[in-house]
PDB file of N, CA and C in Angstrom:
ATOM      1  N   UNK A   1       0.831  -1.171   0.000  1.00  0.00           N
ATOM      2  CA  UNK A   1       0.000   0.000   0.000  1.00  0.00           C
ATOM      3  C   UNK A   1       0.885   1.246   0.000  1.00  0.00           C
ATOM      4  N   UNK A   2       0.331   2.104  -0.702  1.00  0.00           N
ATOM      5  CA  UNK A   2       0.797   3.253  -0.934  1.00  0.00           C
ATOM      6  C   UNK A   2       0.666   4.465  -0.029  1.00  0.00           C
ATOM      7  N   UNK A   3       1.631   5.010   0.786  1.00  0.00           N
ATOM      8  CA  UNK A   3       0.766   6.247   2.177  1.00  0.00           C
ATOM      9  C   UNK A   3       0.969   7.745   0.673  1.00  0.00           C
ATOM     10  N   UNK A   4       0.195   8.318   1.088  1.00  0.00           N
ATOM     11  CA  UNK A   4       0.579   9.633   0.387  1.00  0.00           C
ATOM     12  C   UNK A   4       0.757  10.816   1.677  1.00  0.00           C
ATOM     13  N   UNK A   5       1.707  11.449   1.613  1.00  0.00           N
ATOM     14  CA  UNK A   5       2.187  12.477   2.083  1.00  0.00           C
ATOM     15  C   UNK A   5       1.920  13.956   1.554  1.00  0.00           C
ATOM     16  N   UNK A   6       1.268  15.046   2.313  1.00  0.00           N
ATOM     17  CA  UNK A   6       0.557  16.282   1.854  1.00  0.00           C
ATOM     18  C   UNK A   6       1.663  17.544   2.146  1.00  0.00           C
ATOM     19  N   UNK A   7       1.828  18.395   0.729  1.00  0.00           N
ATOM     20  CA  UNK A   7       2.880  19.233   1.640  1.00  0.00           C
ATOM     21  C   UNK A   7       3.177  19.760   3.614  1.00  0.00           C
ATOM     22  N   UNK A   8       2.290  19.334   3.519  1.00  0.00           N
ATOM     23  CA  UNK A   8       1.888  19.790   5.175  1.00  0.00           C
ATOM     24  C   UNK A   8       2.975  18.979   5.864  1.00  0.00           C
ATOM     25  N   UNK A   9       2.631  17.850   5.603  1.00  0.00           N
ATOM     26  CA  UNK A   9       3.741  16.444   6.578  1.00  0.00           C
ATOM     27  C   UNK A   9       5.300  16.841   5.890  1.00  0.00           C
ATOM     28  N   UNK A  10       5.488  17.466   4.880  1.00  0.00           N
ATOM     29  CA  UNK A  10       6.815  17.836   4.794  1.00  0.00           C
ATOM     30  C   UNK A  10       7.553  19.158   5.775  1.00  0.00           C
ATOM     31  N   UNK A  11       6.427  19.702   5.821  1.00  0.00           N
ATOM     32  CA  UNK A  11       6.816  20.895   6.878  1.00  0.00           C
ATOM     33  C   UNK A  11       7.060  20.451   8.109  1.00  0.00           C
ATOM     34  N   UNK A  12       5.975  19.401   8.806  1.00  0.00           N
ATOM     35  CA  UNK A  12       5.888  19.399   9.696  1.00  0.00           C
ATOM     36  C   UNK A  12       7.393  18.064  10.185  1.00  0.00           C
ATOM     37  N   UNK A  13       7.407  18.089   8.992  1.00  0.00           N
ATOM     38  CA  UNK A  13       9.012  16.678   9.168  1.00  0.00           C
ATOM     39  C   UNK A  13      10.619  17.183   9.464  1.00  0.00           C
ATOM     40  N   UNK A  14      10.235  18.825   8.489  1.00  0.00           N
ATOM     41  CA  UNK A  14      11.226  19.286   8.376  1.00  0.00           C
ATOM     42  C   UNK A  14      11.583  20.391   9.645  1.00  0.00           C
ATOM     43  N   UNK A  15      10.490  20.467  10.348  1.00  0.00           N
ATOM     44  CA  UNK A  15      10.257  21.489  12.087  1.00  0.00           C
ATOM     45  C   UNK A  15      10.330  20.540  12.755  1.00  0.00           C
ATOM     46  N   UNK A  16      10.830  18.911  12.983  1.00  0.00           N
ATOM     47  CA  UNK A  16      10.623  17.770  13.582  1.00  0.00           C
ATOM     48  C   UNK A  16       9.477  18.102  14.843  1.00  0.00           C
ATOM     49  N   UNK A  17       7.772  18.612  14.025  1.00  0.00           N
ATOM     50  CA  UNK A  17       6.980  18.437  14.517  1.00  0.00           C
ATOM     51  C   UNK A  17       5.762  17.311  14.336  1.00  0.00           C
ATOM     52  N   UNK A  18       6.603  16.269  13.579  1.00  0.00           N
ATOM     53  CA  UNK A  18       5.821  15.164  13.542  1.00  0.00           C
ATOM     54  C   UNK A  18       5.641  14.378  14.501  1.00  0.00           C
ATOM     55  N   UNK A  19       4.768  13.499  14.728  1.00  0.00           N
ATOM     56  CA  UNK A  19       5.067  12.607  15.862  1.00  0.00           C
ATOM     57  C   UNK A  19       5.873  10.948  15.756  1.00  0.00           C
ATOM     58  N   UNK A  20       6.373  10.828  16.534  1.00  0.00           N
ATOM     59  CA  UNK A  20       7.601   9.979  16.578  1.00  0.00           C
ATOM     60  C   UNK A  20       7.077   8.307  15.854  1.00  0.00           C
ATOM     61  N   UNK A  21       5.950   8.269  15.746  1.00  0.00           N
ATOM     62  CA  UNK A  21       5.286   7.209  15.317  1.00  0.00           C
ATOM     63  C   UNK A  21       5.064   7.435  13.419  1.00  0.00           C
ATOM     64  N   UNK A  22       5.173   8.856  13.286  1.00  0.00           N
ATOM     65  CA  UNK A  22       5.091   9.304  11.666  1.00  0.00           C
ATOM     66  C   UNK A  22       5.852   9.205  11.180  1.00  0.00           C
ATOM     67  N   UNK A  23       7.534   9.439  11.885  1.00  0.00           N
ATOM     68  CA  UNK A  23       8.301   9.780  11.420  1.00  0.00           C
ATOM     69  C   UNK A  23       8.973   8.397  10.547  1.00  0.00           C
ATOM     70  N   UNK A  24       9.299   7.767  11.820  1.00  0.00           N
ATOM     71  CA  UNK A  24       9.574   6.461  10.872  1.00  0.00           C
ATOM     72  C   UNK A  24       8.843   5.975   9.420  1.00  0.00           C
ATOM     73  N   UNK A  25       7.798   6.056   9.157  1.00  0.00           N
ATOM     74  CA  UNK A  25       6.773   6.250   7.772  1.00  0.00           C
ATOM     75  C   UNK A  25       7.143   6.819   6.863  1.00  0.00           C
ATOM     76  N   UNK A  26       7.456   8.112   7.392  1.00  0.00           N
ATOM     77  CA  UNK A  26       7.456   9.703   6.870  1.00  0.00           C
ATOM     78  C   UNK A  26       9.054   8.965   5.925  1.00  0.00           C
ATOM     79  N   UNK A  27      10.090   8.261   7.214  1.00  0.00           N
ATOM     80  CA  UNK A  27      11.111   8.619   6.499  1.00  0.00           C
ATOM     81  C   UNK A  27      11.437   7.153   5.189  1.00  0.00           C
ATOM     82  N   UNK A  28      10.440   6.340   5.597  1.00  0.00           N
ATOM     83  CA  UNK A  28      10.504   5.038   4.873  1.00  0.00           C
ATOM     84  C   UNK A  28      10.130   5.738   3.264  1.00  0.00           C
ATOM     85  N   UNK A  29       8.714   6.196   2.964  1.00  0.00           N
ATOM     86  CA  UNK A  29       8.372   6.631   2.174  1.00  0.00           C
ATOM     87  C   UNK A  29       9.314   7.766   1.518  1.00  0.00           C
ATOM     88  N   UNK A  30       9.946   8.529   2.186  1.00  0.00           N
ATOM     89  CA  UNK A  30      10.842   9.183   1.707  1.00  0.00           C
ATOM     90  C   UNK A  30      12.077   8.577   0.617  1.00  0.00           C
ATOM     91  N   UNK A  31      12.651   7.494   1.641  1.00  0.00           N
ATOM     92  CA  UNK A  31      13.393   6.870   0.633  1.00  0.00           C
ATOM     93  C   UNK A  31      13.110   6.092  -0.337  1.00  0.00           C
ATOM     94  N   UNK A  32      11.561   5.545  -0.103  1.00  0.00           N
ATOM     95  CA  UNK A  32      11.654   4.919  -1.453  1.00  0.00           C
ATOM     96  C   UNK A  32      10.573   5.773  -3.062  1.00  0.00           C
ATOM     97  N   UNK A  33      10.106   6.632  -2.207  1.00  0.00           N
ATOM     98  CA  UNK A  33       9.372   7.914  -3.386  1.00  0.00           C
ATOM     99  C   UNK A  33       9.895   8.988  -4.013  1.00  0.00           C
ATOM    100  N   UNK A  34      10.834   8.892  -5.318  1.00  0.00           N
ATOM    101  CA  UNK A  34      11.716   9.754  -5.956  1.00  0.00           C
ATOM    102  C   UNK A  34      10.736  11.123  -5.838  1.00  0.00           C
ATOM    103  N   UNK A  35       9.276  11.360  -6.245  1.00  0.00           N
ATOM    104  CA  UNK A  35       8.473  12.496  -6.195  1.00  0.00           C
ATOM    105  C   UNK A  35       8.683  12.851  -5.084  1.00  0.00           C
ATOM    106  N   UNK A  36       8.402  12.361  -3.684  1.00  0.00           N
ATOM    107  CA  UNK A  36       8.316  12.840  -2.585  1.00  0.00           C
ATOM    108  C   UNK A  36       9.413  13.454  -1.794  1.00  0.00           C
ATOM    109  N   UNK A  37      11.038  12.801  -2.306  1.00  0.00           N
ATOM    110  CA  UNK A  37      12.163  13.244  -2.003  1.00  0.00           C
ATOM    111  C   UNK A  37      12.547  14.203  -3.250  1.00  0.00           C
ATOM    112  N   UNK A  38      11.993  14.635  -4.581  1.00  0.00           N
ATOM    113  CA  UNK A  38      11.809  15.684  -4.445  1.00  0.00           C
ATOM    114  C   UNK A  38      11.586  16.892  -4.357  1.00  0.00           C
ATOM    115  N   UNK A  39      10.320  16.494  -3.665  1.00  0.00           N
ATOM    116  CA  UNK A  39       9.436  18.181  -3.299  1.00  0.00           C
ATOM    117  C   UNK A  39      10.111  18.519  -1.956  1.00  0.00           C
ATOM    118  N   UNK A  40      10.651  17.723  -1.417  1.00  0.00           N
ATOM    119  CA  UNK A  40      11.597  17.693   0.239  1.00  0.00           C
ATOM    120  C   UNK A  40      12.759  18.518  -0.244  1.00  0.00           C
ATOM    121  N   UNK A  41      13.243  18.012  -1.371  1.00  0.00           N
ATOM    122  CA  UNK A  41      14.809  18.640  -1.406  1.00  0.00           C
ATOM    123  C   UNK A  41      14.108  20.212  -2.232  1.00  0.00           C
ATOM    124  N   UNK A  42      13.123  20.360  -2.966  1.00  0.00           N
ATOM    125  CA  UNK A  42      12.725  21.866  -3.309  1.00  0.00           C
ATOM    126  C   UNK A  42      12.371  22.905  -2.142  1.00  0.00           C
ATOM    127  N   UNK A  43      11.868  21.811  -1.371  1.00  0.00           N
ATOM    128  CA  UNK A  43      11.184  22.816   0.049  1.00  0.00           C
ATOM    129  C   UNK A  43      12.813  23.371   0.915  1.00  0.00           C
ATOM    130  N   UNK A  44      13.337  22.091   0.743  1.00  0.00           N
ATOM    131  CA  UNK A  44      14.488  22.590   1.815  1.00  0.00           C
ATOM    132  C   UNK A  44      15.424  23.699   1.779  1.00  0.00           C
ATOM    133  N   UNK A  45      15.564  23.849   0.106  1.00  0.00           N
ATOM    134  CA  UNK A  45      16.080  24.932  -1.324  1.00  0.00           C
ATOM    135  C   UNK A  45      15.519  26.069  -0.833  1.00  0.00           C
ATOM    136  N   UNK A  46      13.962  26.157  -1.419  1.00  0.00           N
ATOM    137  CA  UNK A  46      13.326  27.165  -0.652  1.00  0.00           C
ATOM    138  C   UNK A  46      13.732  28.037   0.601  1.00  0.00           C
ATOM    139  N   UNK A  47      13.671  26.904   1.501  1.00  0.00           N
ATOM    140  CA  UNK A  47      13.358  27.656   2.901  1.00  0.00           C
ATOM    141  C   UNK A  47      15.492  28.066   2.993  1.00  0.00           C
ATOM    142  N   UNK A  48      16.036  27.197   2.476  1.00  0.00           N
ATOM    143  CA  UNK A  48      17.467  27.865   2.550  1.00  0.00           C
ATOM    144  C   UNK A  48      17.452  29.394   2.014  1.00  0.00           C
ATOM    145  N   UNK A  49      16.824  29.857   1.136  1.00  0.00           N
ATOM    146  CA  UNK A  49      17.207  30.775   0.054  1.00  0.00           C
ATOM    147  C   UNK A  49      15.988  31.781   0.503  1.00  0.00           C
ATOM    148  N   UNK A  50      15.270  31.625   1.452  1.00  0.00           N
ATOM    149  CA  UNK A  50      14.484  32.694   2.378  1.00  0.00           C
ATOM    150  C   UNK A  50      14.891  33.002   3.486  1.00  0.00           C
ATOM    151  N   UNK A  51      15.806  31.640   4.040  1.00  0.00           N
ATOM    152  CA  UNK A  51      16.896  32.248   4.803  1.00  0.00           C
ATOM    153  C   UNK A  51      17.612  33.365   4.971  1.00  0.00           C
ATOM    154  N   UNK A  52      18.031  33.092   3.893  1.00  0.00           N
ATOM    155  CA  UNK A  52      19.376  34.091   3.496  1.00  0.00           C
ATOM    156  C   UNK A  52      19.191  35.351   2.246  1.00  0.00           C
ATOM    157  N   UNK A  53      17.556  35.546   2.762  1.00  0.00           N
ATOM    158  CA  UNK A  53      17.171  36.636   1.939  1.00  0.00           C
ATOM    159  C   UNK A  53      17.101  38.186   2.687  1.00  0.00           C
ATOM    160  N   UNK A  54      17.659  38.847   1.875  1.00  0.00           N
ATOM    161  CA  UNK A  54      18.097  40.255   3.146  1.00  0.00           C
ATOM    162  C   UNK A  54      17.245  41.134   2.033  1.00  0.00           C
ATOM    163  N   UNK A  55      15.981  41.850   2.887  1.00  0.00           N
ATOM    164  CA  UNK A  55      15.611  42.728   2.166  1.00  0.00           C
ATOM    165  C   UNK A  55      15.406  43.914   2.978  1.00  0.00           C
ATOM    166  N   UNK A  56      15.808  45.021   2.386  1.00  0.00           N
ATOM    167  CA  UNK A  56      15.494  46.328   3.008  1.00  0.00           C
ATOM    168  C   UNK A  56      14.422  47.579   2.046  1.00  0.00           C
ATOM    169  N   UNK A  57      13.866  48.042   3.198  1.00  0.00           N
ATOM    170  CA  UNK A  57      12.728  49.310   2.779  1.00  0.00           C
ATOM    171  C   UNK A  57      13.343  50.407   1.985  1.00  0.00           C
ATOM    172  N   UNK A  58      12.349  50.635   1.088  1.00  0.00           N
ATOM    173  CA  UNK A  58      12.752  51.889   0.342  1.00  0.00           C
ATOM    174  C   UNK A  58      13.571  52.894   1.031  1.00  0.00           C
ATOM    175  N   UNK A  59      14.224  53.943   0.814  1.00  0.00           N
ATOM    176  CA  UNK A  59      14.963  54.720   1.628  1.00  0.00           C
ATOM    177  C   UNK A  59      13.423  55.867   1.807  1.00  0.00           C
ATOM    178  N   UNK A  60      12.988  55.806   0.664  1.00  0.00           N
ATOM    179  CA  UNK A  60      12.205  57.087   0.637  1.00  0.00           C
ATOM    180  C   UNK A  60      10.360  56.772   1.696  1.00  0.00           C
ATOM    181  N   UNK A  61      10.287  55.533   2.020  1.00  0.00           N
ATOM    182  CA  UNK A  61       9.569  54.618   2.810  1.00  0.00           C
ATOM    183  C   UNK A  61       9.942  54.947   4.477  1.00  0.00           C
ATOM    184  N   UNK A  62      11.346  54.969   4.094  1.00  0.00           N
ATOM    185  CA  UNK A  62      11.516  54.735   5.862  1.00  0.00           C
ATOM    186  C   UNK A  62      11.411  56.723   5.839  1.00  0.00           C
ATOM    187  N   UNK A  63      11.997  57.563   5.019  1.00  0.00           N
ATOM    188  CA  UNK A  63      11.877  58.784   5.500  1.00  0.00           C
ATOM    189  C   UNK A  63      10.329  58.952   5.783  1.00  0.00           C
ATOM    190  N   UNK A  64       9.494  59.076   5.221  1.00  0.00           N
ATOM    191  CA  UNK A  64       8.030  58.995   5.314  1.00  0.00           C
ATOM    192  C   UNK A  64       7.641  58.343   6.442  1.00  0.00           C
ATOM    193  N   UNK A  65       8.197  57.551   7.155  1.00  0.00           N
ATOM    194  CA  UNK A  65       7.788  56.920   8.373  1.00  0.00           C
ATOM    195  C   UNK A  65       8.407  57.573   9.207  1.00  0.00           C
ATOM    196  N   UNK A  66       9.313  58.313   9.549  1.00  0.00           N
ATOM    197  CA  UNK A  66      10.183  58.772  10.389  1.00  0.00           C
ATOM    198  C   UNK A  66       9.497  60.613  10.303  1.00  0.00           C
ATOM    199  N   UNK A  67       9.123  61.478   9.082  1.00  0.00           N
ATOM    200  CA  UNK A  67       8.365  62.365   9.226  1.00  0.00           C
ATOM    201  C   UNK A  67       7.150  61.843   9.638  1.00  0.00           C
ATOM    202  N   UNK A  68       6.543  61.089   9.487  1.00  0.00           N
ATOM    203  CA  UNK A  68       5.123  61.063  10.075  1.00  0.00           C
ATOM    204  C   UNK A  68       5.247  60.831  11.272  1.00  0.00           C
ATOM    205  N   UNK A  69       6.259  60.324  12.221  1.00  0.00           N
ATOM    206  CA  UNK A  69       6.557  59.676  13.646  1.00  0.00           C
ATOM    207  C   UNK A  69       6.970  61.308  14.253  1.00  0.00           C
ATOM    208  N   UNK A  70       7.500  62.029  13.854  1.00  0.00           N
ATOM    209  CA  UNK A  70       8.041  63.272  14.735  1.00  0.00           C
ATOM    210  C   UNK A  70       6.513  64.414  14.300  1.00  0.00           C
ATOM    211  N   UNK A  71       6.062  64.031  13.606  1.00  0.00           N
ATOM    212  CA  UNK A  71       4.519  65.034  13.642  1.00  0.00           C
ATOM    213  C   UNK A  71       3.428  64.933  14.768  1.00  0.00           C
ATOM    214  N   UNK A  72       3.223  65.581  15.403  1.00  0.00           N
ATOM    215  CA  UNK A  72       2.434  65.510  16.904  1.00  0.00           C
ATOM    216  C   UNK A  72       1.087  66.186  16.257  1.00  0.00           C
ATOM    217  N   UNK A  73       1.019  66.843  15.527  1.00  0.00           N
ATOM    218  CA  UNK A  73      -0.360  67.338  15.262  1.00  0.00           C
ATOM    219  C   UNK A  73      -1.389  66.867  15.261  1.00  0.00           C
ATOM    220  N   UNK A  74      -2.508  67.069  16.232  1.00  0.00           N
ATOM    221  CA  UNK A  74      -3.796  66.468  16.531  1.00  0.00           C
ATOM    222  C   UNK A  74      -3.864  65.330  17.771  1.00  0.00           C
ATOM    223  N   UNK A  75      -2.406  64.859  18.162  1.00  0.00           N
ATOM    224  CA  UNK A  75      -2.194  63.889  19.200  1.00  0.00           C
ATOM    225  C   UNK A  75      -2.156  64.283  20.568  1.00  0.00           C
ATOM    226  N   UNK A  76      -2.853  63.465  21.258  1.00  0.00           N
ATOM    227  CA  UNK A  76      -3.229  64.001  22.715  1.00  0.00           C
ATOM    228  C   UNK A  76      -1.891  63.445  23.961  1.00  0.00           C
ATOM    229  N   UNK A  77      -1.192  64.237  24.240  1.00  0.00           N
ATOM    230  CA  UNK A  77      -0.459  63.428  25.431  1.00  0.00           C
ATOM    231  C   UNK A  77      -1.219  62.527  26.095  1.00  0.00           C
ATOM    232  N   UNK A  78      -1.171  61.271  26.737  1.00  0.00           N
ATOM    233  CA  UNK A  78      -1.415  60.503  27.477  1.00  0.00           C
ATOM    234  C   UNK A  78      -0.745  60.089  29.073  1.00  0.00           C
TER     235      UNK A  78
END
């Protein structure tokens, strides 16, 4: 018999938030399902390369946030 595995159980394999009774399954099927090992090795790609993704705010974004933060007009001390 065939188990099928839902992206979900890959996440949850790869946060070792499966339970210890899945895992063994999880990892049987792994080795023997070329599809399933891999959407594992794309996910893992993925989440490496969001890792190590550095993004920063417009310059002209953060000025606009920083004038609107020193404007008191209409604001009530508390």
């Amino acid at each position: 018999m065939t188990e099928s595995f839902t992206p979900n159980d890959l996440v949850k394999y790869i946060y070792q938030e499966m339970a210890a009774f899945e895992v063994e399954r999880f990892e049987k099927a792994l080795h023997t399902n070329p599809v399933l090992m891999q959407d594992y090795m794309e996910l893992l790609s993925t989440m490496d390369l969001l890792d190590n993704l550095f993004i920063e705010p417009q310059e002209e974004l953060v000025s606009e946030i920083k004038s609107n933060c020193q404007s008191t007009t209409g604001l009530e001390k508390v």
